[in-house]
C-alpha atoms as a PDB file:
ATOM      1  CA  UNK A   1       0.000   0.000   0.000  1.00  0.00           C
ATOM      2  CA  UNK A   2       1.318   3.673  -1.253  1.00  0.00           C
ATOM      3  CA  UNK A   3       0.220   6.289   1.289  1.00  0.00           C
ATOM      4  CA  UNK A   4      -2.096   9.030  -0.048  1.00  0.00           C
ATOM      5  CA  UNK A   5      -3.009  12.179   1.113  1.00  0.00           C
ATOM      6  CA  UNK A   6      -6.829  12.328   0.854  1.00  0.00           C
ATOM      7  CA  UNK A   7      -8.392  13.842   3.802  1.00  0.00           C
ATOM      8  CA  UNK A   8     -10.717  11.441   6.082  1.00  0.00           C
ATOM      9  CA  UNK A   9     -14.307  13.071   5.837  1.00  0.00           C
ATOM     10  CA  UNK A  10     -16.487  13.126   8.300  1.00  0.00           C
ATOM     11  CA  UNK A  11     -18.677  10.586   7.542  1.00  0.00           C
ATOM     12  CA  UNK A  12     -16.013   7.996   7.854  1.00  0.00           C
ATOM     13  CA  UNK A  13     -16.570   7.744  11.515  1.00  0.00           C
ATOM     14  CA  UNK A  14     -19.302   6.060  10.511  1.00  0.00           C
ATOM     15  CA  UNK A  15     -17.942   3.009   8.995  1.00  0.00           C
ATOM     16  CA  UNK A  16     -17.399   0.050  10.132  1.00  0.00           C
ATOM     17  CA  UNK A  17     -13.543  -1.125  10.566  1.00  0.00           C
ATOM     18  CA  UNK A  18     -13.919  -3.827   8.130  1.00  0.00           C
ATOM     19  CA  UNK A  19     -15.019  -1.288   5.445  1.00  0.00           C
ATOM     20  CA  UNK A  20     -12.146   1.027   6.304  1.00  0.00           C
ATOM     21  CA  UNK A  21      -9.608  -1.555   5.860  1.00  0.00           C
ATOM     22  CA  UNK A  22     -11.173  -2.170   2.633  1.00  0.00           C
ATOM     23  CA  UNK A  23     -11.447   1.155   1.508  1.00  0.00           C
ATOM     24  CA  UNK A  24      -7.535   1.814   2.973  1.00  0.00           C
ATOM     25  CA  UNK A  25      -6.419  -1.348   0.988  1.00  0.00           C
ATOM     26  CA  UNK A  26      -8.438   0.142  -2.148  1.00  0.00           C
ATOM     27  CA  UNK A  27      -5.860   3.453  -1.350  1.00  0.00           C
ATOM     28  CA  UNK A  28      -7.770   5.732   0.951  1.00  0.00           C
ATOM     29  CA  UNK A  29      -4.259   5.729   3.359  1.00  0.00           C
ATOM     30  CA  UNK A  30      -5.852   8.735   4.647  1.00  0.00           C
ATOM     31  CA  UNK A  31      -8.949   6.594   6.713  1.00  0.00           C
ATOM     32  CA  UNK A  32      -6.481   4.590   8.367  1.00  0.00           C
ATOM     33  CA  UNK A  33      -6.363   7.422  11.278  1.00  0.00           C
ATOM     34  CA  UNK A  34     -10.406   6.503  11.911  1.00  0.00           C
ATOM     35  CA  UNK A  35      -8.847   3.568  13.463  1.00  0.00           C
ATOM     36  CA  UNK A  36      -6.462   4.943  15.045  1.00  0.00           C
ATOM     37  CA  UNK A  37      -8.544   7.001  17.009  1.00  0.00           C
ATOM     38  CA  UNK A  38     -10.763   4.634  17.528  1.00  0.00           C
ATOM     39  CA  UNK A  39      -8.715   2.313  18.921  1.00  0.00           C
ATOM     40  CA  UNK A  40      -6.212   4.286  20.689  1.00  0.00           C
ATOM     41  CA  UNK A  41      -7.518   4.213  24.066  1.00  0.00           C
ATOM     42  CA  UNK A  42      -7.519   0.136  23.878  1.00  0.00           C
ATOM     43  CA  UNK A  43      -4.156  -0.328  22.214  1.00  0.00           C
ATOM     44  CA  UNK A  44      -2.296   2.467  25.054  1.00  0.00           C
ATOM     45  CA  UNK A  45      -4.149   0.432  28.091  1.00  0.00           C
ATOM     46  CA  UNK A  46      -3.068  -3.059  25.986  1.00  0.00           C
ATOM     47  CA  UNK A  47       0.775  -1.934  25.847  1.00  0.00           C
ATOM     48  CA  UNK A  48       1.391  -0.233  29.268  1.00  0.00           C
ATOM     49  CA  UNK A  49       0.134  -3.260  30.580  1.00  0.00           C
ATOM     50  CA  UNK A  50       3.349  -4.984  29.084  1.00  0.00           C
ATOM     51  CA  UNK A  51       5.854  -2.717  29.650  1.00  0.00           C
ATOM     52  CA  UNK A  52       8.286  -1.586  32.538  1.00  0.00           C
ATOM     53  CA  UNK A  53       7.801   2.317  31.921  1.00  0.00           C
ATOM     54  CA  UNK A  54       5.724   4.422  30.041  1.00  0.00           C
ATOM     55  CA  UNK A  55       8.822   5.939  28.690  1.00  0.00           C
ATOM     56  CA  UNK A  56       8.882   3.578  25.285  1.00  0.00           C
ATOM     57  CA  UNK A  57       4.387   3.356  24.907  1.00  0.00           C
ATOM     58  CA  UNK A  58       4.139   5.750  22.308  1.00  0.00           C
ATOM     59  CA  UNK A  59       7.226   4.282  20.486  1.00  0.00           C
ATOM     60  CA  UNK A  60       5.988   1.056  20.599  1.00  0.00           C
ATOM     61  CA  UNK A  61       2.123   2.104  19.591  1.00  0.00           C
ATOM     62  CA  UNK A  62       3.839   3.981  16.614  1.00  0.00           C
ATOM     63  CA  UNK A  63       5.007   0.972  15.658  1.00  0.00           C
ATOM     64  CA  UNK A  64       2.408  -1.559  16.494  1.00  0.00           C
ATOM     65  CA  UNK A  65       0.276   0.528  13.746  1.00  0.00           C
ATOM     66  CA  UNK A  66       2.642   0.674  11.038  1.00  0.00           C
ATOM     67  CA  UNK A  67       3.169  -3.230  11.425  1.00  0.00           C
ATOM     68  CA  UNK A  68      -0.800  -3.398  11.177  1.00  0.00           C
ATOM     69  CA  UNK A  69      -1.016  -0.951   8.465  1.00  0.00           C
ATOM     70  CA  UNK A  70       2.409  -2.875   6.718  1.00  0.00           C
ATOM     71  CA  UNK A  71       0.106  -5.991   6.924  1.00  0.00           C
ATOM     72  CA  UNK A  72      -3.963  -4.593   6.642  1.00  0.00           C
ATOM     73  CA  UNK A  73      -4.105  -7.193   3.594  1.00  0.00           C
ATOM     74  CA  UNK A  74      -3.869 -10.279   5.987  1.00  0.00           C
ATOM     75  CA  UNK A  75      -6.977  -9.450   8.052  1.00  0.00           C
ATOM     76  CA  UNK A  76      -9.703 -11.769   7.675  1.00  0.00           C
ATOM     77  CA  UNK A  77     -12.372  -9.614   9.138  1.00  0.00           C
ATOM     78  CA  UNK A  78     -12.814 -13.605  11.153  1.00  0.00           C
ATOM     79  CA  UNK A  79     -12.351 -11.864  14.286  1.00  0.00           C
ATOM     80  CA  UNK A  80     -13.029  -8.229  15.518  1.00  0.00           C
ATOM     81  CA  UNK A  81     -10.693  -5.923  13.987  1.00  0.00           C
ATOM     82  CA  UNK A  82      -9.940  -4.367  17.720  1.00  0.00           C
ATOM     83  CA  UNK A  83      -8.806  -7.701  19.018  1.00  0.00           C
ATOM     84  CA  UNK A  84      -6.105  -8.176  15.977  1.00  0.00           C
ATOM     85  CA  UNK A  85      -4.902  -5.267  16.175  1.00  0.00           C
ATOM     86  CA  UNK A  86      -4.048  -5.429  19.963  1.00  0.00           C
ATOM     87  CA  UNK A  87      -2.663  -9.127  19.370  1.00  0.00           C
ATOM     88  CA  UNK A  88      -0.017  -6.970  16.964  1.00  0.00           C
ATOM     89  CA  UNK A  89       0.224  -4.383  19.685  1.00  0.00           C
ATOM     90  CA  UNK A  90       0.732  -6.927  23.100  1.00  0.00           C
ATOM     91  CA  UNK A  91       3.720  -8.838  20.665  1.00  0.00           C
ATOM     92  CA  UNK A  92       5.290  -5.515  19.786  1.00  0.00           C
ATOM     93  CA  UNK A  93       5.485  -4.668  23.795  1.00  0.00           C
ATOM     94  CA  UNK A  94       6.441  -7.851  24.487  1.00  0.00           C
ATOM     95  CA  UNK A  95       9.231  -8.021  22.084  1.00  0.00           C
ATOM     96  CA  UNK A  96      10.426  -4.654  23.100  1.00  0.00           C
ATOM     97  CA  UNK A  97       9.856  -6.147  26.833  1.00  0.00           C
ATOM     98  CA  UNK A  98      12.460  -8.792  26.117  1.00  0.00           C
ATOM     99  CA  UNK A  99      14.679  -6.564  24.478  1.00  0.00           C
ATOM    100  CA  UNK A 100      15.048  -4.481  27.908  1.00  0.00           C
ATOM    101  CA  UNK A 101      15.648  -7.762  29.820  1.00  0.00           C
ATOM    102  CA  UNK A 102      13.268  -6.892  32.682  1.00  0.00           C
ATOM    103  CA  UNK A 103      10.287  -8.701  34.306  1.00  0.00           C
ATOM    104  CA  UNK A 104      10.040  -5.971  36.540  1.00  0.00           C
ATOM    105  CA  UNK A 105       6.665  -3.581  35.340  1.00  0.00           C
ATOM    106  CA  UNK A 106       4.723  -0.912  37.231  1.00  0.00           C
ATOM    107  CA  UNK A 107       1.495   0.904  36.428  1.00  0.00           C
ATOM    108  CA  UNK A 108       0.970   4.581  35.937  1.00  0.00           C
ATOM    109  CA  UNK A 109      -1.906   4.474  33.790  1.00  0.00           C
ATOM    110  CA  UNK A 110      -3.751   6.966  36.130  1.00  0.00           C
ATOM    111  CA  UNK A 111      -7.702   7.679  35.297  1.00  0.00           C
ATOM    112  CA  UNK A 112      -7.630   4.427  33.060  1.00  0.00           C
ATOM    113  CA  UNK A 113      -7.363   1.735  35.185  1.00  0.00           C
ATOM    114  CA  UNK A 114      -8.909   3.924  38.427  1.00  0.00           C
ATOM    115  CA  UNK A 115     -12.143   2.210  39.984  1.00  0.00           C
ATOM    116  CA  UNK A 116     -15.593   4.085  38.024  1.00  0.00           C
ATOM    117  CA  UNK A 117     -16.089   6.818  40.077  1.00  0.00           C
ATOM    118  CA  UNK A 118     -19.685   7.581  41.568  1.00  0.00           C
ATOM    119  CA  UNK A 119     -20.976  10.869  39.512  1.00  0.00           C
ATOM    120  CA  UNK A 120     -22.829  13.171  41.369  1.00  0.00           C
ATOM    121  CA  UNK A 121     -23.949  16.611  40.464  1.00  0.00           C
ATOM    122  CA  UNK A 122     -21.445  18.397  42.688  1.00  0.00           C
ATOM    123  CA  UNK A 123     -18.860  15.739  44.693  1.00  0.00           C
ATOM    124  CA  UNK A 124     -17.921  17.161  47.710  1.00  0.00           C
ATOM    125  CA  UNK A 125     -14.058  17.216  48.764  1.00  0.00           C
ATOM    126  CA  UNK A 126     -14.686  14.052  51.321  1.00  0.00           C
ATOM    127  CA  UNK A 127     -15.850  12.100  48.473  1.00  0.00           C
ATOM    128  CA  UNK A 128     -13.146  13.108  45.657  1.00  0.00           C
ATOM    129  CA  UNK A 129     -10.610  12.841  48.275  1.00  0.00           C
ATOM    130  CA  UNK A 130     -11.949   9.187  49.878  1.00  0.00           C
ATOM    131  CA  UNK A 131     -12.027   8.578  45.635  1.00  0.00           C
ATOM    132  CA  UNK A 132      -8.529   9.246  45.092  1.00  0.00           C
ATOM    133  CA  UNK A 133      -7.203   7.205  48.103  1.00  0.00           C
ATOM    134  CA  UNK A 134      -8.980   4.251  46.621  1.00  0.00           C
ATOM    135  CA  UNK A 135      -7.718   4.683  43.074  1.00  0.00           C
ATOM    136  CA  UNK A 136      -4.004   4.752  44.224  1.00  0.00           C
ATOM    137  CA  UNK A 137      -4.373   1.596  46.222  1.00  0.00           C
ATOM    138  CA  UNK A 138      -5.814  -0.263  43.070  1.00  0.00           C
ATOM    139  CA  UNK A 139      -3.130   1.457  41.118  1.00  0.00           C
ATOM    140  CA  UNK A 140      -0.133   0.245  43.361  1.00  0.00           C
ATOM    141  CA  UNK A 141      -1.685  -2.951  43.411  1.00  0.00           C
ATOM    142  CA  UNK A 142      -2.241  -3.499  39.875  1.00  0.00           C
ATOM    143  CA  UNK A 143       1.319  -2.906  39.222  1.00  0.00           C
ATOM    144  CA  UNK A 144       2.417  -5.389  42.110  1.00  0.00           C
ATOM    145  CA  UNK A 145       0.670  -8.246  39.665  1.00  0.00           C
ATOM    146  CA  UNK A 146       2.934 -10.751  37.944  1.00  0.00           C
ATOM    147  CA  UNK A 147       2.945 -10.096  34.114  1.00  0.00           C
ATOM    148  CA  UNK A 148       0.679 -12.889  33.174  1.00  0.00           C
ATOM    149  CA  UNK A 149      -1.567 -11.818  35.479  1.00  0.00           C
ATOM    150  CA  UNK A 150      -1.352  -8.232  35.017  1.00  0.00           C
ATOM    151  CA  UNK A 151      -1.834  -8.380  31.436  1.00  0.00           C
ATOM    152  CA  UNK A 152      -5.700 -10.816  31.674  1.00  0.00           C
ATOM    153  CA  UNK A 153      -6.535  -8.589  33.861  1.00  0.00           C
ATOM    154  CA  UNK A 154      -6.300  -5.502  31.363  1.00  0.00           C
ATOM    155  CA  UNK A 155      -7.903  -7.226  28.598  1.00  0.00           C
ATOM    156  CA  UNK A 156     -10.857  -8.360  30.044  1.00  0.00           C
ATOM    157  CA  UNK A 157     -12.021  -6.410  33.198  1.00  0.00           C
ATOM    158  CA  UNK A 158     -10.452  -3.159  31.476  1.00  0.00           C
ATOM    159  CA  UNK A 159     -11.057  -3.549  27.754  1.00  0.00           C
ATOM    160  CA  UNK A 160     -13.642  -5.651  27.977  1.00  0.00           C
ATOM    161  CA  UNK A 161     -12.575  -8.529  26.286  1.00  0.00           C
ATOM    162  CA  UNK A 162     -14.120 -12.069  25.849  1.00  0.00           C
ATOM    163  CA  UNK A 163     -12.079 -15.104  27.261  1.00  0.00           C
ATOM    164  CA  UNK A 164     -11.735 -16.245  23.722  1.00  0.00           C
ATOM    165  CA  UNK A 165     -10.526 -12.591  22.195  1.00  0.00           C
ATOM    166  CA  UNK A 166      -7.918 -12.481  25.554  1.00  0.00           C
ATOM    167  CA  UNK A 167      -6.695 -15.950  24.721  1.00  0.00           C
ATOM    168  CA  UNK A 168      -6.123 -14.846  20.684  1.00  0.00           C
ATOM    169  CA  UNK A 169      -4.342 -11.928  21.656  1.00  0.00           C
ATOM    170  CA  UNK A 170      -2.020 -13.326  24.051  1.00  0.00           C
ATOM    171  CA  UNK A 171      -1.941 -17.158  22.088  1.00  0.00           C
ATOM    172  CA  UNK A 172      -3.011 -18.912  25.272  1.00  0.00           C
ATOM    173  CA  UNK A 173      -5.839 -21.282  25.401  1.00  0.00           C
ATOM    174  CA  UNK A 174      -9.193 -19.753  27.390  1.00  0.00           C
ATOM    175  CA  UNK A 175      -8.533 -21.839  29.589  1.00  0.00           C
ATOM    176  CA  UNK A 176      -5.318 -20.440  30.479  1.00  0.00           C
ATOM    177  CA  UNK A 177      -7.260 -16.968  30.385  1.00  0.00           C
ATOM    178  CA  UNK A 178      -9.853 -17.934  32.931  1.00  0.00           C
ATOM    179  CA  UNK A 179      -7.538 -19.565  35.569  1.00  0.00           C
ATOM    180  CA  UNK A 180      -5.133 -16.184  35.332  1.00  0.00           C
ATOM    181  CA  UNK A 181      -8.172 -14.039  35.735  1.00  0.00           C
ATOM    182  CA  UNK A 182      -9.384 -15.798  39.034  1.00  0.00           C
ATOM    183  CA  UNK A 183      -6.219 -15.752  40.287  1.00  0.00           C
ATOM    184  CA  UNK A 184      -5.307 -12.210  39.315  1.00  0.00           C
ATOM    185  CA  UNK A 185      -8.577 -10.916  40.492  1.00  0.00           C
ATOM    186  CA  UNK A 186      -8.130 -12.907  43.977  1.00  0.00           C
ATOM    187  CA  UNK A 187      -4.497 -11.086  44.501  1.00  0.00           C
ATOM    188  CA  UNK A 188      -6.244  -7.852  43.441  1.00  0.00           C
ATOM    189  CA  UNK A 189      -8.965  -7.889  46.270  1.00  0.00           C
ATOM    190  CA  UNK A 190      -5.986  -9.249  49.108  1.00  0.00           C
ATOM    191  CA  UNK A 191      -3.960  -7.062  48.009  1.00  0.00           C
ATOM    192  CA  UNK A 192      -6.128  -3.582  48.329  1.00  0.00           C
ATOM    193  CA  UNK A 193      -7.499  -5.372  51.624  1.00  0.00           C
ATOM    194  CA  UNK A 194      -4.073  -5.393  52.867  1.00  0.00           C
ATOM    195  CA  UNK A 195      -2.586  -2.184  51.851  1.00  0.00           C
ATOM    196  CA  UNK A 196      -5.901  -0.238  53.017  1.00  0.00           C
ATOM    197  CA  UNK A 197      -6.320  -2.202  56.132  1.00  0.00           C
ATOM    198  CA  UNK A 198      -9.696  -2.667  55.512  1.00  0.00           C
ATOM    199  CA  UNK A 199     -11.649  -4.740  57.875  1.00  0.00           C
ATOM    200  CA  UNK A 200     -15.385  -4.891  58.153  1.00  0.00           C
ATOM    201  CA  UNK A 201     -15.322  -2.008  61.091  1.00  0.00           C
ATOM    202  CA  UNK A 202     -13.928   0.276  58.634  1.00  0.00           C
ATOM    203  CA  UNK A 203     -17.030   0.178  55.828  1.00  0.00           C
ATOM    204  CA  UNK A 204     -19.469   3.272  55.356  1.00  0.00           C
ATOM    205  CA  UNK A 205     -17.118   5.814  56.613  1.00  0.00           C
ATOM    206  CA  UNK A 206     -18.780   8.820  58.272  1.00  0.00           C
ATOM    207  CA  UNK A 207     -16.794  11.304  57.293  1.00  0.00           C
ATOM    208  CA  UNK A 208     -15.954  14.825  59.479  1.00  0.00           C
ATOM    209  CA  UNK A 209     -17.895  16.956  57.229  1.00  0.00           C
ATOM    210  CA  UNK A 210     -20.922  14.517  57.491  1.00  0.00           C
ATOM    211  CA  UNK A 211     -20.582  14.580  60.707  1.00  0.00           C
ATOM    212  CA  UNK A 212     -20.375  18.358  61.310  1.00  0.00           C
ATOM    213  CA  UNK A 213     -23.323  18.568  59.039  1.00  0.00           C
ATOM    214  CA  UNK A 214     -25.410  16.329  60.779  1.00  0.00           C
ATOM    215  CA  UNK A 215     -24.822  18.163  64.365  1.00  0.00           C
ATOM    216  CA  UNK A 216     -25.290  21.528  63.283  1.00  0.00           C
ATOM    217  CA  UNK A 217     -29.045  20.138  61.626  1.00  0.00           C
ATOM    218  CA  UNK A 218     -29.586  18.191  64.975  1.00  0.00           C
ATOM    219  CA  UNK A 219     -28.348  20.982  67.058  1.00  0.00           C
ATOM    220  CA  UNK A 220     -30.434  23.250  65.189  1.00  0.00           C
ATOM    221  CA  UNK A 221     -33.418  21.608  65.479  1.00  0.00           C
ATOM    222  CA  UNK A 222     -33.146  21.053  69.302  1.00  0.00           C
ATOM    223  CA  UNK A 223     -32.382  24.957  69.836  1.00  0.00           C
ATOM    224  CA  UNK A 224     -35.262  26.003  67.206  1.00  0.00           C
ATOM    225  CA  UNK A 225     -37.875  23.746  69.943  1.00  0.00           C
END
């Protein structure tokens, strides 16, 4: 494929990825970026799962969609375009991974891999604060997983994945996928129980503010009498 120049219209966010590969094979280069957009979100979360640092993620994105784009002609449209292209993506990081010589990774994916946060209309500071203490935790412990672990986790309770679309893009058998998934999601709950010391006392917090609040309205409504 010769790259072109042809500006992606608007209506291409429309298609469907099997109809933009076409239409990219056909020489519409230019469409290619719909799936990069698209698909950036999934692919970033897919490779900082693999690697030690953020440092080399773009690098290694960069290149993860040129060897996609080199090789657009050999997707079968058999499987969900998403899921191939992450498959190129997770061997990309893991060849740079091997390259570094480390089994050592961390996780500083921030916002991505935080716990959903409960949307209100205006959060108060107890709640964004009690939010943030909770998203570190599962951050820190997230990045204390083994590899194998680390990386299920991502692609299914992250991305979303089906067993069988995990076990293509890391060549495992679903098996494989499920038992790492238990087992990852069983160190992820002992180890946030551990590191926050949370027992069953320590549930529902009641909070200063809450507190404060709910003296001055009882205190009020004593005096008022």
């Amino acid at each position: 494929m010769t790259p072109t120049s042809t500006s992606v219209a608007p209506a291409g966010e429309q298609l469907s990825d099997a109809e933009v590969v076409r239409r990219v094979l056909d020489g519409d280069t230019a469409l290619f970026e719909i799936l990069l957009r698209r698909y950036n979100q999934s692919v970033y979360r897919a490779v900082r799962a693999v690697l030690k640092t953020d440092d080399e993620v773009e690098d290694v994105m960069q290149q993860a969609y040129l060897n996609a784009y080199a090789h657009l002609a050999q997707f079968a449209d058999r499987s969900r375009f998403s899921t191939w292209l992450i498959r190129i993506a997770v061997n990309e990081a893991l060849a740079r991974l091997r390259k570094s010589q480390s089994s050592s990774w961390s996780w500083s994916g921030g916002d991505d891999m935080a716990l959903q946060r409960i949307e209100t209309a205006s959060p108060d500071p107890e709640q964004q604060a009690s939010a943030k203490e909770m998203r570190d935790v599962v951050e820190a412990e997230v990045s204390a997983l083994p590899a194998t672990y680390r990386t299920v986790l991502v692609l299914r309770d992250v991305e979303g994945m089906s067993t069988a679309e995990a076990a293509s893009c890391l060549d495992v058998s679903e098996d494989a996928i499920k038992t790492r998934l238990s087992r990852a999601r069983a160190m992820l709950r002992e180890g946030i129980t551990r590191r926050a010391g949370l027992t069953l006392e320590t549930i529902y917090p009641f909070g200063s503010s809450r507190c404060d609040r709910v003296v001055a309205n009882v205190m009020a409504e004593l005096m008022s009498g």
